[in-house]
Protein backbone atom coordinates (compact mmCIF):
# COMPACT_ATOMS: atom_id res chain seq x y z
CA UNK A 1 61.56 -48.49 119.03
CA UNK A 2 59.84 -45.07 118.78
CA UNK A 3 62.44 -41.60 119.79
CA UNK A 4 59.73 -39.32 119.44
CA UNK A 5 56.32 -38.93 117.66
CA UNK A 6 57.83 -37.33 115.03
CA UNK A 7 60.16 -40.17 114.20
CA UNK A 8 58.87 -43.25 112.08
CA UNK A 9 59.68 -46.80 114.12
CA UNK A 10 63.19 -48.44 113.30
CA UNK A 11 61.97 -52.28 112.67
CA UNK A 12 64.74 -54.51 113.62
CA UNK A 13 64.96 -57.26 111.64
CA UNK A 14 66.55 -61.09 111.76
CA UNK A 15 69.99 -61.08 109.93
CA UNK A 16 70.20 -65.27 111.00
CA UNK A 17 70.29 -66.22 107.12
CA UNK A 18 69.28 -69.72 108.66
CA UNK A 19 65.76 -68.44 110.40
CA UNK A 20 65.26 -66.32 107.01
CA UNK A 21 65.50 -69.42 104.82
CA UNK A 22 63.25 -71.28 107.20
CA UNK A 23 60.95 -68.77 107.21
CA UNK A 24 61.11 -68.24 103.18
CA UNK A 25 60.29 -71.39 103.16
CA UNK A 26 57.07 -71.15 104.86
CA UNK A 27 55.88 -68.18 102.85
CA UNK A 28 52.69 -68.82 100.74
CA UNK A 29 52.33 -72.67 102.50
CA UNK A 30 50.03 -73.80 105.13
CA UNK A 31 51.90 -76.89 106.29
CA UNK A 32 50.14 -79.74 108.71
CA UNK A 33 51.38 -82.15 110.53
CA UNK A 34 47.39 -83.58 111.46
CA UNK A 35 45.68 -83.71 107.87
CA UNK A 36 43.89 -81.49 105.70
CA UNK A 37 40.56 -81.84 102.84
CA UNK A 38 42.25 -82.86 99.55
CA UNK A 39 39.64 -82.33 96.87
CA UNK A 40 38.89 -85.60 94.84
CA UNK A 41 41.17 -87.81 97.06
CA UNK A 42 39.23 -86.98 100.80
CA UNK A 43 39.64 -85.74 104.28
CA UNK A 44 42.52 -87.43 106.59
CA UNK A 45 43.34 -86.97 110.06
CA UNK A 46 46.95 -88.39 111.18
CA UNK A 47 47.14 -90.91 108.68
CA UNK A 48 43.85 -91.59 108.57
CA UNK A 49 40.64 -91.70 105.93
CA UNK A 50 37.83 -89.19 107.56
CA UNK A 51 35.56 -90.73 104.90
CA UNK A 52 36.29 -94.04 105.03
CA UNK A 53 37.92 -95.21 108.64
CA UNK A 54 36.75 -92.69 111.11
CA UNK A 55 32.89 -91.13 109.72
CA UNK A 56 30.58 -93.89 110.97
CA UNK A 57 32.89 -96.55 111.99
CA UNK A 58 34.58 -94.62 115.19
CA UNK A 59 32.86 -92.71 117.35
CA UNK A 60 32.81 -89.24 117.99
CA UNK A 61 35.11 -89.45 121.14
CA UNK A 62 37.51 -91.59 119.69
CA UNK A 63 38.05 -88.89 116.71
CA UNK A 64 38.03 -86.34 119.61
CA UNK A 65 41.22 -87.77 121.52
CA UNK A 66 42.97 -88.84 118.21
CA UNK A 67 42.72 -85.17 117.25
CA UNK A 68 43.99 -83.91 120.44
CA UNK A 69 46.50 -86.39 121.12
CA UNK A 70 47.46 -88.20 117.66
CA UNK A 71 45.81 -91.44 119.45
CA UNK A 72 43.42 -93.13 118.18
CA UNK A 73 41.98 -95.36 120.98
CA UNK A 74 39.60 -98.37 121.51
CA UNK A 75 35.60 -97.68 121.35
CA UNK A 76 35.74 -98.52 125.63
CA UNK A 77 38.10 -95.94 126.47
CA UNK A 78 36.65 -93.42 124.33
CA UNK A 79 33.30 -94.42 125.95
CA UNK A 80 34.84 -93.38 129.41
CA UNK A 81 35.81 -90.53 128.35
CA UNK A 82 32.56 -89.41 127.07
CA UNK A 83 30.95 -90.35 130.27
CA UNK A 84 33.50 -88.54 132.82
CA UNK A 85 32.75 -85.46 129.94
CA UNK A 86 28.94 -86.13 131.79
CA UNK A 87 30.95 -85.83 135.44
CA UNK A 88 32.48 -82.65 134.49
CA UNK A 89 29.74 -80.60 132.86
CA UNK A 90 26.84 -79.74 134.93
CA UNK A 91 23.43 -76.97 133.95
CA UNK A 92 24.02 -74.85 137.29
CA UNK A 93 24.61 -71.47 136.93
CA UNK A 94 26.26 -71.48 140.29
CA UNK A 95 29.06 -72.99 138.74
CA UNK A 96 31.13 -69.51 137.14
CA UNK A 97 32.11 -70.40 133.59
CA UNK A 98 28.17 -71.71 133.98
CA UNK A 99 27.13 -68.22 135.34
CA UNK A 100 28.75 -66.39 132.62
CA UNK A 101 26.91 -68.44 129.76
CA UNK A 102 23.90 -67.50 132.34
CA UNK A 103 25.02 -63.59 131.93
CA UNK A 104 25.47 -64.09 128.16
CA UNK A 105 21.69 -65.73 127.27
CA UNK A 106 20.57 -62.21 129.73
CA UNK A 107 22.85 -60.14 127.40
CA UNK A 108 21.03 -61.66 124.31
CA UNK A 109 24.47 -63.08 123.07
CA UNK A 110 25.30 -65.73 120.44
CA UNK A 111 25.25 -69.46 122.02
CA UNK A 112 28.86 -69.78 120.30
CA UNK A 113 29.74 -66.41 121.89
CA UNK A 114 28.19 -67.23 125.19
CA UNK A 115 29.35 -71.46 125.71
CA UNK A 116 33.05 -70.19 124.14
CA UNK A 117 33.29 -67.03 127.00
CA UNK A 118 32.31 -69.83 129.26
CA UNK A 119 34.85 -72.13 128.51
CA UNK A 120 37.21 -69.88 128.46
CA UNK A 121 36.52 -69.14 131.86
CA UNK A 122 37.20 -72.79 132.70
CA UNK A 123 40.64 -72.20 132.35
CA UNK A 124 42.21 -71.21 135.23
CA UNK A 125 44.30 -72.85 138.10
CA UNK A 126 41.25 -73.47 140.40
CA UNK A 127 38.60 -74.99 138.05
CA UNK A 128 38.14 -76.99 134.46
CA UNK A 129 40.99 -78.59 132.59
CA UNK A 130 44.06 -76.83 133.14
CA UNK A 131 43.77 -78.98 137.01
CA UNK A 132 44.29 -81.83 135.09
CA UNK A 133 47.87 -81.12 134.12
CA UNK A 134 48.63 -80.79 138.19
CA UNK A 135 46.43 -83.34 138.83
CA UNK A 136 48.10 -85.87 136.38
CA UNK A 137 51.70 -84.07 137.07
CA UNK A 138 50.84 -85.50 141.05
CA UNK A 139 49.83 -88.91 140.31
CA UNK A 140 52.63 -89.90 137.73
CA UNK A 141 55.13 -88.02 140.06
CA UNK A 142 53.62 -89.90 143.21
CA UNK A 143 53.91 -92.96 141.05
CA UNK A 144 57.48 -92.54 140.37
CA UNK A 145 58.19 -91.84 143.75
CA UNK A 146 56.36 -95.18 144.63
CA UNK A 147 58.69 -97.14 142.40
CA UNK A 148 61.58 -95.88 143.69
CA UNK A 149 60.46 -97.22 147.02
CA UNK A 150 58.17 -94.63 148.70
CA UNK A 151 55.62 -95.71 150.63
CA UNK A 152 51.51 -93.87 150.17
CA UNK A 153 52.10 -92.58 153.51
CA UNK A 154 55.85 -91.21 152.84
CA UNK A 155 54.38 -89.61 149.72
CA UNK A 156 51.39 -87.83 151.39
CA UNK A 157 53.68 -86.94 154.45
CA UNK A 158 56.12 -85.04 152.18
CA UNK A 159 53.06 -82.72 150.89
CA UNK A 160 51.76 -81.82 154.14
CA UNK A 161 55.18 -80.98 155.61
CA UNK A 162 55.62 -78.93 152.57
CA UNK A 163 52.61 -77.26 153.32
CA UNK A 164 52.34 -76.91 156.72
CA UNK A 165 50.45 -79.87 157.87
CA UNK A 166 47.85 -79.06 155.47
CA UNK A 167 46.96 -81.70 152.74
CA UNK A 168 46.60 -79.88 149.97
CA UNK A 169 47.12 -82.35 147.56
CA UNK A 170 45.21 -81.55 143.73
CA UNK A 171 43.10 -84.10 143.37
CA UNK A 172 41.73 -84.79 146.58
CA UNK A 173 39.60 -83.02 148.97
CA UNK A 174 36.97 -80.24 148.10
CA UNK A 175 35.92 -76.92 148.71
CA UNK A 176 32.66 -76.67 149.35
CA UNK A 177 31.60 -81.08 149.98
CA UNK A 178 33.14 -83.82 151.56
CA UNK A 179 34.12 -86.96 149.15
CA UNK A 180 32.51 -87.23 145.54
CA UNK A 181 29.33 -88.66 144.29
CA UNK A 182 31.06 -89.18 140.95
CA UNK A 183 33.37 -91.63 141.75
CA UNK A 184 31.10 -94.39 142.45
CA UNK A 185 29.27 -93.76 139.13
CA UNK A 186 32.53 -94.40 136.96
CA UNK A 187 34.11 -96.73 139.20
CA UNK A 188 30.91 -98.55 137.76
CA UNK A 189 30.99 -97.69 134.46
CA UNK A 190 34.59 -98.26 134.16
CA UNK A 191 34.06 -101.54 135.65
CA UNK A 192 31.29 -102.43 132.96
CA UNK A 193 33.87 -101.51 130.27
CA UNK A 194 36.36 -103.96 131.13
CA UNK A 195 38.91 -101.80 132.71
CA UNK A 196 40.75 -103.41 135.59
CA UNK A 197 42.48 -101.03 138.47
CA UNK A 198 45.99 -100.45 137.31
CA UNK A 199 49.47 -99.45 139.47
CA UNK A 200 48.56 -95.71 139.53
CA UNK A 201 44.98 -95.71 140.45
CA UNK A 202 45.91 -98.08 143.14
CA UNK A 203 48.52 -95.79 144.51
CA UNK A 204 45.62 -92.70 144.04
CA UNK A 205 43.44 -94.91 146.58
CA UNK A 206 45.99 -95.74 149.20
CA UNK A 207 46.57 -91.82 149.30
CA UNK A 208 43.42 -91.31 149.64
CA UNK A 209 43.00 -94.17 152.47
CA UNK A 210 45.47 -92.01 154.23
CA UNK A 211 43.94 -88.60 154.02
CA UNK A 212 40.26 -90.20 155.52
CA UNK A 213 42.62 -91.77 158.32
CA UNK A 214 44.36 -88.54 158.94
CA UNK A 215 42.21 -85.49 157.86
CA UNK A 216 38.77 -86.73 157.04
CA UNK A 217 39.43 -85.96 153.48
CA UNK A 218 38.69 -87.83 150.04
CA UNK A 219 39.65 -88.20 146.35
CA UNK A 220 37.60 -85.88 144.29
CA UNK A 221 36.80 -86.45 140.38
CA UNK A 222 40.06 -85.06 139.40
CA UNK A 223 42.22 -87.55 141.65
CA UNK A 224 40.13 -90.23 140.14
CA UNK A 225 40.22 -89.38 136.56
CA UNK A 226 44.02 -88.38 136.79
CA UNK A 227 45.13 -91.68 138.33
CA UNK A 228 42.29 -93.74 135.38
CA UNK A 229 43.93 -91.56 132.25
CA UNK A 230 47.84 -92.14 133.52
CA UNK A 231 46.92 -96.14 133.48
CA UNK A 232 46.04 -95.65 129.88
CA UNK A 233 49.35 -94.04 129.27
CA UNK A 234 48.12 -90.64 128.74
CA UNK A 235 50.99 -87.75 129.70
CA UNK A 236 49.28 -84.43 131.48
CA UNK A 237 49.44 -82.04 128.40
CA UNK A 238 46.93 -84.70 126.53
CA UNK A 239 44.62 -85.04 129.25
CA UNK A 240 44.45 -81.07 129.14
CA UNK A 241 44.06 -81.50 125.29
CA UNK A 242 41.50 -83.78 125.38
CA UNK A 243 39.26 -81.89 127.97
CA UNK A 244 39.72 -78.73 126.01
CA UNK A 245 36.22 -78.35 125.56
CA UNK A 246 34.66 -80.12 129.01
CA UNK A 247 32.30 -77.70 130.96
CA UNK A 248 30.90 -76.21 127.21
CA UNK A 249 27.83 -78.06 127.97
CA UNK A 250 27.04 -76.80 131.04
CA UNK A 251 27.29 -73.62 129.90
CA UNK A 252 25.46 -73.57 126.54
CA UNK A 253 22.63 -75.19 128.92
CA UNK A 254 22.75 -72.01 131.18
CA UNK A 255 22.80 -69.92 128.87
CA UNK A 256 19.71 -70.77 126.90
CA UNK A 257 17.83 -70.85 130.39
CA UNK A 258 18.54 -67.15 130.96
CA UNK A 259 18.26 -66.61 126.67
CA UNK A 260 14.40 -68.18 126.86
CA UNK A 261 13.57 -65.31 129.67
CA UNK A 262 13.16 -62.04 130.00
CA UNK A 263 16.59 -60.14 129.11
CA UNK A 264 18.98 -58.74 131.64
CA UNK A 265 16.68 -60.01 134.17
CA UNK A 266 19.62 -62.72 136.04
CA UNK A 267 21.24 -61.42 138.73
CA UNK A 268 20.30 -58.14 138.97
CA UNK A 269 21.66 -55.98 141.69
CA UNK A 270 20.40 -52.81 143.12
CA UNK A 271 22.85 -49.83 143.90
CA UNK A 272 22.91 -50.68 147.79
CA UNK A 273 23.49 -54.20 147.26
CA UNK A 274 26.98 -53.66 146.52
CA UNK A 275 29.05 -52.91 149.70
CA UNK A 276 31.09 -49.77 148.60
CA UNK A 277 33.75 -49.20 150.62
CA UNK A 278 35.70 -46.32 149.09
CA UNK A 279 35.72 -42.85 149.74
CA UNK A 280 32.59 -40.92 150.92
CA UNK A 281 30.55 -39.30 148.02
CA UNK A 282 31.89 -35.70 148.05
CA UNK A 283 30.89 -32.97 145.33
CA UNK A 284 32.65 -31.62 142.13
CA UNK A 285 34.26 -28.34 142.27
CA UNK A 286 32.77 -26.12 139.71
CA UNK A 287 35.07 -24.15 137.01
């Protein structure tokens, strides 16, 4: 806390001589609980050879989710994975964590700087992967609902009363299209892997036979994926882990189609495109 400018800062410090020793403990050490490179001995990633079980015998997506969740899953589930990762990741720079790649190739950017920006834009309550944690928070909460005795139509009955009659439920219904050409493409794919429909994607379609019946309103790719992930026995905070990195394909794609053009040459606006609504120009009184 500063008194004055004059006065040097008084640093408070921890007198807890058990945080102290913890923390004197930690001084000098980079600890991990995932792995590490161990020169002469290899690479390991929870408990496992880099070298020697994972390089060249598992696939890139099944290293992905064991080093976002500590799981290291069959080659078919890791296979669905990197095909919803297709679902959620598309080259239009309509799309805004898409645009701002788009804004970043004009701006003559990095393509790490520009697809990281983008992702980071992802982030947010209405768009990318933190709408997996509500989506999978819905489903599993639905679910448990369900087993207690709740019907589908008790379930979706208690959200729109809660919201006014409106069924705002994440994972279903959305913004700009009705229903979701996605779903039929993994329904497919999931099919051709071997995966059969399990307790909580059944539940995630009889809500969604509901909302057609009552507000003309489908499951979108979140429902679908949610409801898929939570049969695997995924909890929401590894879903979110796992999808970290999902639209940074989209947006490394937009941004090298605005990089391989002129620069500062997308979206341009002129002065009078922008509707100012402020106060009226009005001069600077001279000294």
């Amino acid at each position: 806390m500063l008194s004055n400018a004059n006065t040097p800062p008084v640093v408070s410090s921890n007198t807890d001589t058990n945080v102290v020793e913890f923390l004197d403990q930690q001084r000098g050490r980079i600890v991990s609980n995932t792995g590490g490179w161990f020169p002469g001995k290899g690479v390991f990633a929870h408990g496992y050879s880099m070298l020697e079980e994972l390089v060249g015998v598992k696939s890139y997506f099944q290293i992905l989710i064991l080093n976002a969740t500590g799981k290291l899953v069959s080659k078919e589930l890791a296979d669905w994975v990197e095909a919803i990762y297709g679902c959620l990741s598309w080259p239009d720079p309509r799309i805004w964590c898409n645009q701002i790649g788009a804004l970043a190739g004009a701006a003559r950017t990095s393509v790490v700087a520009a697809t990281t920006i983008g992702s980071l834009a992802a982030d947010s309550r209405s768009y990318g992967p933190y709408t997996l944690l509500d989506g999978l928070r819905f489903i599993q909460d639905a679910h448990a609902q369900f087993l207690a005795g709740a019907t589908a139509e008790e379930i979706v009955q208690r959200i729109t009363a809660a919201n006014r009659g409106k069924p705002y439920i994440v994972g279903y219904i959305r913004p700009i299209a009705k229903g979701d050409e996605r779903l039929e493409a993994m329904e497919r794919y999931a099919k051709k892997l071997g995966f059969a429909i399990g307790s909580h994607q059944t539940l995630a379609y009889d809500i969604e036979k509901i909302l057609m019946r009552e507000f003309d309103e489908g499951m979108n790719i979140n429902g679908y994926m949610s409801a898929f992930l939570s049969d695997q026995g995924f909890t929401p905070e590894e879903v979110y882990q796992m999808f970290a990195a999902m639209v940074a394909s989209g947006v490394t794609a937009c941004y090298l189609d605005t990089y391989r053009r002129p620069p500062d040459t997308f979206l341009p606006l002129r002065c009078d495109d922008i509707d100012y609504q402020g106060p009226a120009a009005r001069s600077v009184p001279q000294p």
